[in-house]
PDB file of N, CA and C in Angstrom:
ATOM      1  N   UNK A   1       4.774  25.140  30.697  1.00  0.00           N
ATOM      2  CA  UNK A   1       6.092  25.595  31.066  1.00  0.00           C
ATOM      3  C   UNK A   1       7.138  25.127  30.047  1.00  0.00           C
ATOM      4  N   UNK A   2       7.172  23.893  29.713  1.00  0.00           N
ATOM      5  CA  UNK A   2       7.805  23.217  28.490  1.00  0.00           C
ATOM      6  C   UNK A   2       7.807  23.917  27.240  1.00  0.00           C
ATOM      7  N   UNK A   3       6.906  24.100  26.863  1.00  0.00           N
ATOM      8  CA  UNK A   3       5.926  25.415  25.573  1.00  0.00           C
ATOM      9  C   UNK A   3       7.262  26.278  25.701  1.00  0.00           C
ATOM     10  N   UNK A   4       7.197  27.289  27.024  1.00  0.00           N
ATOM     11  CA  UNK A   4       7.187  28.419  26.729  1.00  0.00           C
ATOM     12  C   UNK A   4       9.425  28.089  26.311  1.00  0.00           C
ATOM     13  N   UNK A   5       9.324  26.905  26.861  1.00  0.00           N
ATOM     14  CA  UNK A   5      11.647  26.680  26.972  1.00  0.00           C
ATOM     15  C   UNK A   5      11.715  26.891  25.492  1.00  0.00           C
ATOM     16  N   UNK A   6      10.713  26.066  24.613  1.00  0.00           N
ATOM     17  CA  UNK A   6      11.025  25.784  23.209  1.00  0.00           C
ATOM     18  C   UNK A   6      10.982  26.925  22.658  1.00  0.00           C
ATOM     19  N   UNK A   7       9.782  28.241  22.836  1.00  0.00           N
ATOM     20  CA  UNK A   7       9.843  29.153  22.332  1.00  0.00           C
ATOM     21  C   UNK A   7      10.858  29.819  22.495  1.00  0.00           C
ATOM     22  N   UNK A   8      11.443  29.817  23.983  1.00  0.00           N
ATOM     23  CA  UNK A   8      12.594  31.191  24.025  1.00  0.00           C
ATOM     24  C   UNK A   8      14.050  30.149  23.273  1.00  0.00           C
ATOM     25  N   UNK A   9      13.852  28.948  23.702  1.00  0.00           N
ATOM     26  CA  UNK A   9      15.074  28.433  22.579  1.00  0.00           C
ATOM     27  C   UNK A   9      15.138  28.564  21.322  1.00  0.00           C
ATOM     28  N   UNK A  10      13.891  28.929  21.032  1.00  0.00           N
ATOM     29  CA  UNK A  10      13.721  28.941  19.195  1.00  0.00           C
ATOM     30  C   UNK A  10      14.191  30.138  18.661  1.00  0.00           C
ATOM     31  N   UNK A  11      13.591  31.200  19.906  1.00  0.00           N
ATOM     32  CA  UNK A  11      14.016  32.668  19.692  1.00  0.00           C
ATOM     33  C   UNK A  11      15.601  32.937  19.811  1.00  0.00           C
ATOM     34  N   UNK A  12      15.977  32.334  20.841  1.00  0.00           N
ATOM     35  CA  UNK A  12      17.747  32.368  20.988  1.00  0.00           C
ATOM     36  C   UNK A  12      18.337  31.664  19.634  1.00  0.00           C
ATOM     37  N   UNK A  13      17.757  31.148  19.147  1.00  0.00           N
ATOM     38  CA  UNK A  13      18.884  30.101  18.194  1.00  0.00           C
ATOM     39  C   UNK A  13      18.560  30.784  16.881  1.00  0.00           C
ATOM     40  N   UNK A  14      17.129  31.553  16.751  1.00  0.00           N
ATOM     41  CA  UNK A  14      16.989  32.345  15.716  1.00  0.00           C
ATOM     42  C   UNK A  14      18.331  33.516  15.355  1.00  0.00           C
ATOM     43  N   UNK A  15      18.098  34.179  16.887  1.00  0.00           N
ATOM     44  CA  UNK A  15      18.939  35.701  16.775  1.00  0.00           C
ATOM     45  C   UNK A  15      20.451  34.989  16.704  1.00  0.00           C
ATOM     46  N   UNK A  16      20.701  34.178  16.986  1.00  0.00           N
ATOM     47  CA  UNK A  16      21.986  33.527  16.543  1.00  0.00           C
ATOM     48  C   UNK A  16      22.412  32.646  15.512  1.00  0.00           C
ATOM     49  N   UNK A  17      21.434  32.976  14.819  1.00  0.00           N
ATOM     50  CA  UNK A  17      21.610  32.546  12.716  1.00  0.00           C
ATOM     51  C   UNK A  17      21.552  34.097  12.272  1.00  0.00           C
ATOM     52  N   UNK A  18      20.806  34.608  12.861  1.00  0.00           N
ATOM     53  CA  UNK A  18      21.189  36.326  12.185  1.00  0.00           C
ATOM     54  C   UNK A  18      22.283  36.335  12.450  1.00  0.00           C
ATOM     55  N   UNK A  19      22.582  37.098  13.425  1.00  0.00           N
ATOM     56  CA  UNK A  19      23.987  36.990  13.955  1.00  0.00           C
ATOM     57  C   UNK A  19      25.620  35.877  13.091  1.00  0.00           C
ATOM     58  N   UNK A  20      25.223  34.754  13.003  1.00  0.00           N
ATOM     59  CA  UNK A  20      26.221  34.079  12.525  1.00  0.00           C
ATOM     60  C   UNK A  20      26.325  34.422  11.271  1.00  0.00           C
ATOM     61  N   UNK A  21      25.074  34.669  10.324  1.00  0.00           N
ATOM     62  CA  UNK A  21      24.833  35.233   8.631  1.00  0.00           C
ATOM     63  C   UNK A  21      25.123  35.998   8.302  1.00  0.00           C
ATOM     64  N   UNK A  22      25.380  37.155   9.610  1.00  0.00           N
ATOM     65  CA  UNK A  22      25.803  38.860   9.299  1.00  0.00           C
ATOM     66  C   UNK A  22      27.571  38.494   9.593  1.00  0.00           C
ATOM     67  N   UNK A  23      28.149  37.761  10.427  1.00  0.00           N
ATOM     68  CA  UNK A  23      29.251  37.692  10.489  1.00  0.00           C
ATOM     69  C   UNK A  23      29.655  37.030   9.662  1.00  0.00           C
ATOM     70  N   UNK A  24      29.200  36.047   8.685  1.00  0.00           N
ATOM     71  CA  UNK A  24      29.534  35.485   7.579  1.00  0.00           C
ATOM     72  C   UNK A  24      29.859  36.742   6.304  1.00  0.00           C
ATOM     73  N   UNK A  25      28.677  37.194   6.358  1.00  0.00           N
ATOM     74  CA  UNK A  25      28.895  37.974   4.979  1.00  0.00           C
ATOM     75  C   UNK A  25      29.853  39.112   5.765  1.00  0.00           C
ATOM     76  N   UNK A  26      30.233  39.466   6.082  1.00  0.00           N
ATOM     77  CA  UNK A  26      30.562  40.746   6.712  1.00  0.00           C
ATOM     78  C   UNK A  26      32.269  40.235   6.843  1.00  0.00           C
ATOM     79  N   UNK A  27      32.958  39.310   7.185  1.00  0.00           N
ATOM     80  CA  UNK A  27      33.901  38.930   7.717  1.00  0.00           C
ATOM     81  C   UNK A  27      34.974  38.237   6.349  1.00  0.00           C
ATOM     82  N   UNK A  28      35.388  37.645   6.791  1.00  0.00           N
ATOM     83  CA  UNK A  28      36.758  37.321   5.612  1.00  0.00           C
ATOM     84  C   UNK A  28      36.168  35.807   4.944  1.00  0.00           C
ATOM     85  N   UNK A  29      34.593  35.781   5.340  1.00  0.00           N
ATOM     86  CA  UNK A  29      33.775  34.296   4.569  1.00  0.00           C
ATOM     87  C   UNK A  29      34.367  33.189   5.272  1.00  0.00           C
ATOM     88  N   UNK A  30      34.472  33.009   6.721  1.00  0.00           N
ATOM     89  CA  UNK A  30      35.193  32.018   7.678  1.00  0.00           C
ATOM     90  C   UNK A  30      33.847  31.371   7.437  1.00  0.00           C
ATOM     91  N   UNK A  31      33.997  29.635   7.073  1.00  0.00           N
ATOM     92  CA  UNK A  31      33.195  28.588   6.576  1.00  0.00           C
ATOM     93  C   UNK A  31      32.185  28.682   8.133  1.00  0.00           C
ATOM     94  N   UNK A  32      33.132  28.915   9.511  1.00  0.00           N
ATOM     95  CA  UNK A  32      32.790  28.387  10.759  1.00  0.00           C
ATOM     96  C   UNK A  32      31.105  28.897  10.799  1.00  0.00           C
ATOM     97  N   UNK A  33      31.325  30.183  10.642  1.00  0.00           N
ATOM     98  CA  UNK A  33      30.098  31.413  10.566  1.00  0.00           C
ATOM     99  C   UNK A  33      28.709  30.396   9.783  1.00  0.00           C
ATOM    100  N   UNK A  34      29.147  30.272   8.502  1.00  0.00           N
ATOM    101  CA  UNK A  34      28.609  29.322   7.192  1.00  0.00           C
ATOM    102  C   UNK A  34      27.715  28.255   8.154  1.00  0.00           C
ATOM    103  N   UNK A  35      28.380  27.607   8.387  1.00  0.00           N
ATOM    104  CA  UNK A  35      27.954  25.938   9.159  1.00  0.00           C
ATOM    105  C   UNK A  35      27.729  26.248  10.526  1.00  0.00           C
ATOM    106  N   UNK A  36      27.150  27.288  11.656  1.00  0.00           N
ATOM    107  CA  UNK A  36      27.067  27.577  12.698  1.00  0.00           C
ATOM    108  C   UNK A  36      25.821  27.996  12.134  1.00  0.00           C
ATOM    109  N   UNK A  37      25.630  28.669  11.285  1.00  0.00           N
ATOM    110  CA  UNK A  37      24.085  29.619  10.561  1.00  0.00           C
ATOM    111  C   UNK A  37      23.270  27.992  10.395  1.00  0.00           C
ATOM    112  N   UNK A  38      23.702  27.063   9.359  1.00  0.00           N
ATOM    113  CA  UNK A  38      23.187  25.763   9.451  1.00  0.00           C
ATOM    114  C   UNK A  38      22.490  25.815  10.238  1.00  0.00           C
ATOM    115  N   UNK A  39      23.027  25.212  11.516  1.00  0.00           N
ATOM    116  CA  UNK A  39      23.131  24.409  12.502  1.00  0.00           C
ATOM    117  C   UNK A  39      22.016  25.082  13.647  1.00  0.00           C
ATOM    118  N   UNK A  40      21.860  26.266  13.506  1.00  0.00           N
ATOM    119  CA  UNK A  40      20.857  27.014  13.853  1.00  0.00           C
ATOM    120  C   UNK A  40      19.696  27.458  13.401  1.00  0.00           C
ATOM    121  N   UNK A  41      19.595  27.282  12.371  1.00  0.00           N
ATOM    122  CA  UNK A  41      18.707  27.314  11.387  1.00  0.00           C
ATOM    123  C   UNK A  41      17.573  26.129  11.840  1.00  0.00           C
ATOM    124  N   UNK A  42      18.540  24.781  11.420  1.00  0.00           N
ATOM    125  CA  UNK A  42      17.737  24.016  11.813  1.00  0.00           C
ATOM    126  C   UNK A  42      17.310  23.861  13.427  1.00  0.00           C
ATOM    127  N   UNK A  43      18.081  24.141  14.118  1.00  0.00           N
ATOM    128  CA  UNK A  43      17.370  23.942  15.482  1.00  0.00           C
ATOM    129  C   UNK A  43      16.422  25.018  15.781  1.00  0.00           C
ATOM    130  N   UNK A  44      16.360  26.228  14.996  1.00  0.00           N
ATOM    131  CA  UNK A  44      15.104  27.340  14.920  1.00  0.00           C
ATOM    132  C   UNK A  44      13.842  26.338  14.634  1.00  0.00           C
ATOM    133  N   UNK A  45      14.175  25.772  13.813  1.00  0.00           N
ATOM    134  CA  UNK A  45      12.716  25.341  12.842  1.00  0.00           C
ATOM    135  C   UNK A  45      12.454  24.143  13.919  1.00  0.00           C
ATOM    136  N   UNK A  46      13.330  23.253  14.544  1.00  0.00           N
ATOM    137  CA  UNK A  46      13.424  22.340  14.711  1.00  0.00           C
ATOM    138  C   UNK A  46      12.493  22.199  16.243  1.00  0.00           C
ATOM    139  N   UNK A  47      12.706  23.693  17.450  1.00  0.00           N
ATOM    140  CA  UNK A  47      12.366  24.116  18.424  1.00  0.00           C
ATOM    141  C   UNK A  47      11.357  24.738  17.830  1.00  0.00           C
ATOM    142  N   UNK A  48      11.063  25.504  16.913  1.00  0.00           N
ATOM    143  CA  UNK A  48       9.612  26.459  17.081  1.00  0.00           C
ATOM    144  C   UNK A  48       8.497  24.858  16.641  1.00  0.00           C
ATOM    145  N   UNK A  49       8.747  24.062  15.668  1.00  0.00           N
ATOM    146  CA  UNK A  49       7.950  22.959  15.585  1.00  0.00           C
ATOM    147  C   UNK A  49       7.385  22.295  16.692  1.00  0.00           C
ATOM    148  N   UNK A  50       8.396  21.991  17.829  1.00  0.00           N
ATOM    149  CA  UNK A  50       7.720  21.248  19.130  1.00  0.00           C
ATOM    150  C   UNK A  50       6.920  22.299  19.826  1.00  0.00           C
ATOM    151  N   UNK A  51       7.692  23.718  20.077  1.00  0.00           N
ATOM    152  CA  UNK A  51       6.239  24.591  20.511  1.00  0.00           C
ATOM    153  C   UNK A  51       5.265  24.158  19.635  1.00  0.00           C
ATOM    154  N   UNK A  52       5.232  24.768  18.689  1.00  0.00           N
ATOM    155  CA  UNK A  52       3.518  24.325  18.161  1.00  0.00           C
ATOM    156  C   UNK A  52       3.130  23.107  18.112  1.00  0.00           C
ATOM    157  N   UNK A  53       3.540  22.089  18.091  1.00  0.00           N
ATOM    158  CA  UNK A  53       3.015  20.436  18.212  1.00  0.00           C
ATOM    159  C   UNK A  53       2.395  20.387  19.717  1.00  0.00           C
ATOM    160  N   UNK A  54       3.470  21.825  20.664  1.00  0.00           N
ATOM    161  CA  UNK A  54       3.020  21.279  22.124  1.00  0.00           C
ATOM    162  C   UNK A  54       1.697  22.107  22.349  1.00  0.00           C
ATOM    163  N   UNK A  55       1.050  23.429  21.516  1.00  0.00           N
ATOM    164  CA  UNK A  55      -0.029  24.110  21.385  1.00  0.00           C
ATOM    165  C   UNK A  55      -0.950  23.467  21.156  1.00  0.00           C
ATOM    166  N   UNK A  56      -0.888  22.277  19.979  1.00  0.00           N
ATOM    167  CA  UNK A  56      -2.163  21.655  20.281  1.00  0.00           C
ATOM    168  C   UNK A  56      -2.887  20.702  21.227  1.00  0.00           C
ATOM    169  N   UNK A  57      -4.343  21.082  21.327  1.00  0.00           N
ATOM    170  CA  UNK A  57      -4.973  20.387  22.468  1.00  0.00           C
ATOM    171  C   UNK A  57      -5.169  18.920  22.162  1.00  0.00           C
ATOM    172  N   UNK A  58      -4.318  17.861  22.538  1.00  0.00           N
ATOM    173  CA  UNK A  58      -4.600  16.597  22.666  1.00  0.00           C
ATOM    174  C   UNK A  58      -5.353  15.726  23.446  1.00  0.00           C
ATOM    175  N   UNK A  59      -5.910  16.532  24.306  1.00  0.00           N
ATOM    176  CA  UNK A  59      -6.996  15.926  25.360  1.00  0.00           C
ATOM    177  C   UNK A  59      -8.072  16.043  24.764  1.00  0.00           C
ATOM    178  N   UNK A  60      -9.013  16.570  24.173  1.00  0.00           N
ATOM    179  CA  UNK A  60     -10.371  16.513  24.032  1.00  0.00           C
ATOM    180  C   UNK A  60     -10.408  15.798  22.624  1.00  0.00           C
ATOM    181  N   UNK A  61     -11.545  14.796  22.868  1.00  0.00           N
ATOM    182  CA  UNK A  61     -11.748  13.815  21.522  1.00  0.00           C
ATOM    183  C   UNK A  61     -12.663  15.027  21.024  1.00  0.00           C
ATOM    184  N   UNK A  62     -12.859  14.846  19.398  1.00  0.00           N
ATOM    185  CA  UNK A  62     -14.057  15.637  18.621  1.00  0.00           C
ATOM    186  C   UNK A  62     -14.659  14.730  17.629  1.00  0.00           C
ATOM    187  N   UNK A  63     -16.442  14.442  18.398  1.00  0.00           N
ATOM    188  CA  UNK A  63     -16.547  13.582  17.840  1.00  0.00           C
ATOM    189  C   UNK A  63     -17.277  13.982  15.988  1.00  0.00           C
ATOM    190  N   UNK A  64     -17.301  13.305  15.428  1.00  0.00           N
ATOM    191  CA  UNK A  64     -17.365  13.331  14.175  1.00  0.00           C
ATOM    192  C   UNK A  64     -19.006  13.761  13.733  1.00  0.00           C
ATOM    193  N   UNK A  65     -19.831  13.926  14.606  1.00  0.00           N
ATOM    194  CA  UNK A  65     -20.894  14.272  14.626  1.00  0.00           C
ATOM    195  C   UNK A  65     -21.455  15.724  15.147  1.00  0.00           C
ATOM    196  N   UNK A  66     -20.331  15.764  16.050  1.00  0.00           N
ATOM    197  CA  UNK A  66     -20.354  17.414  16.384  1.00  0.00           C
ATOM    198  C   UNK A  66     -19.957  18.606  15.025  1.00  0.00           C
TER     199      UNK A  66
END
């Protein structure tokens, strides 16, 4: 259930660096747009990372002989 928050947060914060990048270039170059794209950017990368850290299976040992 955790998995799936990070994904749709990753997805929301994605479409809202498009969004802030198109109003950047598109607009009178307001810095706000600039440093909002940042700031989302990294929390894209930042949220899709813990989904996948949370994809892997940490319960089963593999032993080295298998």
């Amino acid at each position: 259930m955790k998995d799936m928050l990070y994904a749709v947060l990753a997805l929301v914060s994605a479409v809202g660096a498009v969004f802030s990048w198109l109003q950047y270039t598109r607009s009178d170059a307001n810095t706000l747009y600039l440093v909002l794209f940042g700031v989302l950017v990294i929390a894209t990368i930042a949220l899709g990372a813990m989904f996948l850290s949370g994809r892997v299976n940490k319960k089963e040992d593999i032993h080295i002989t298998e």
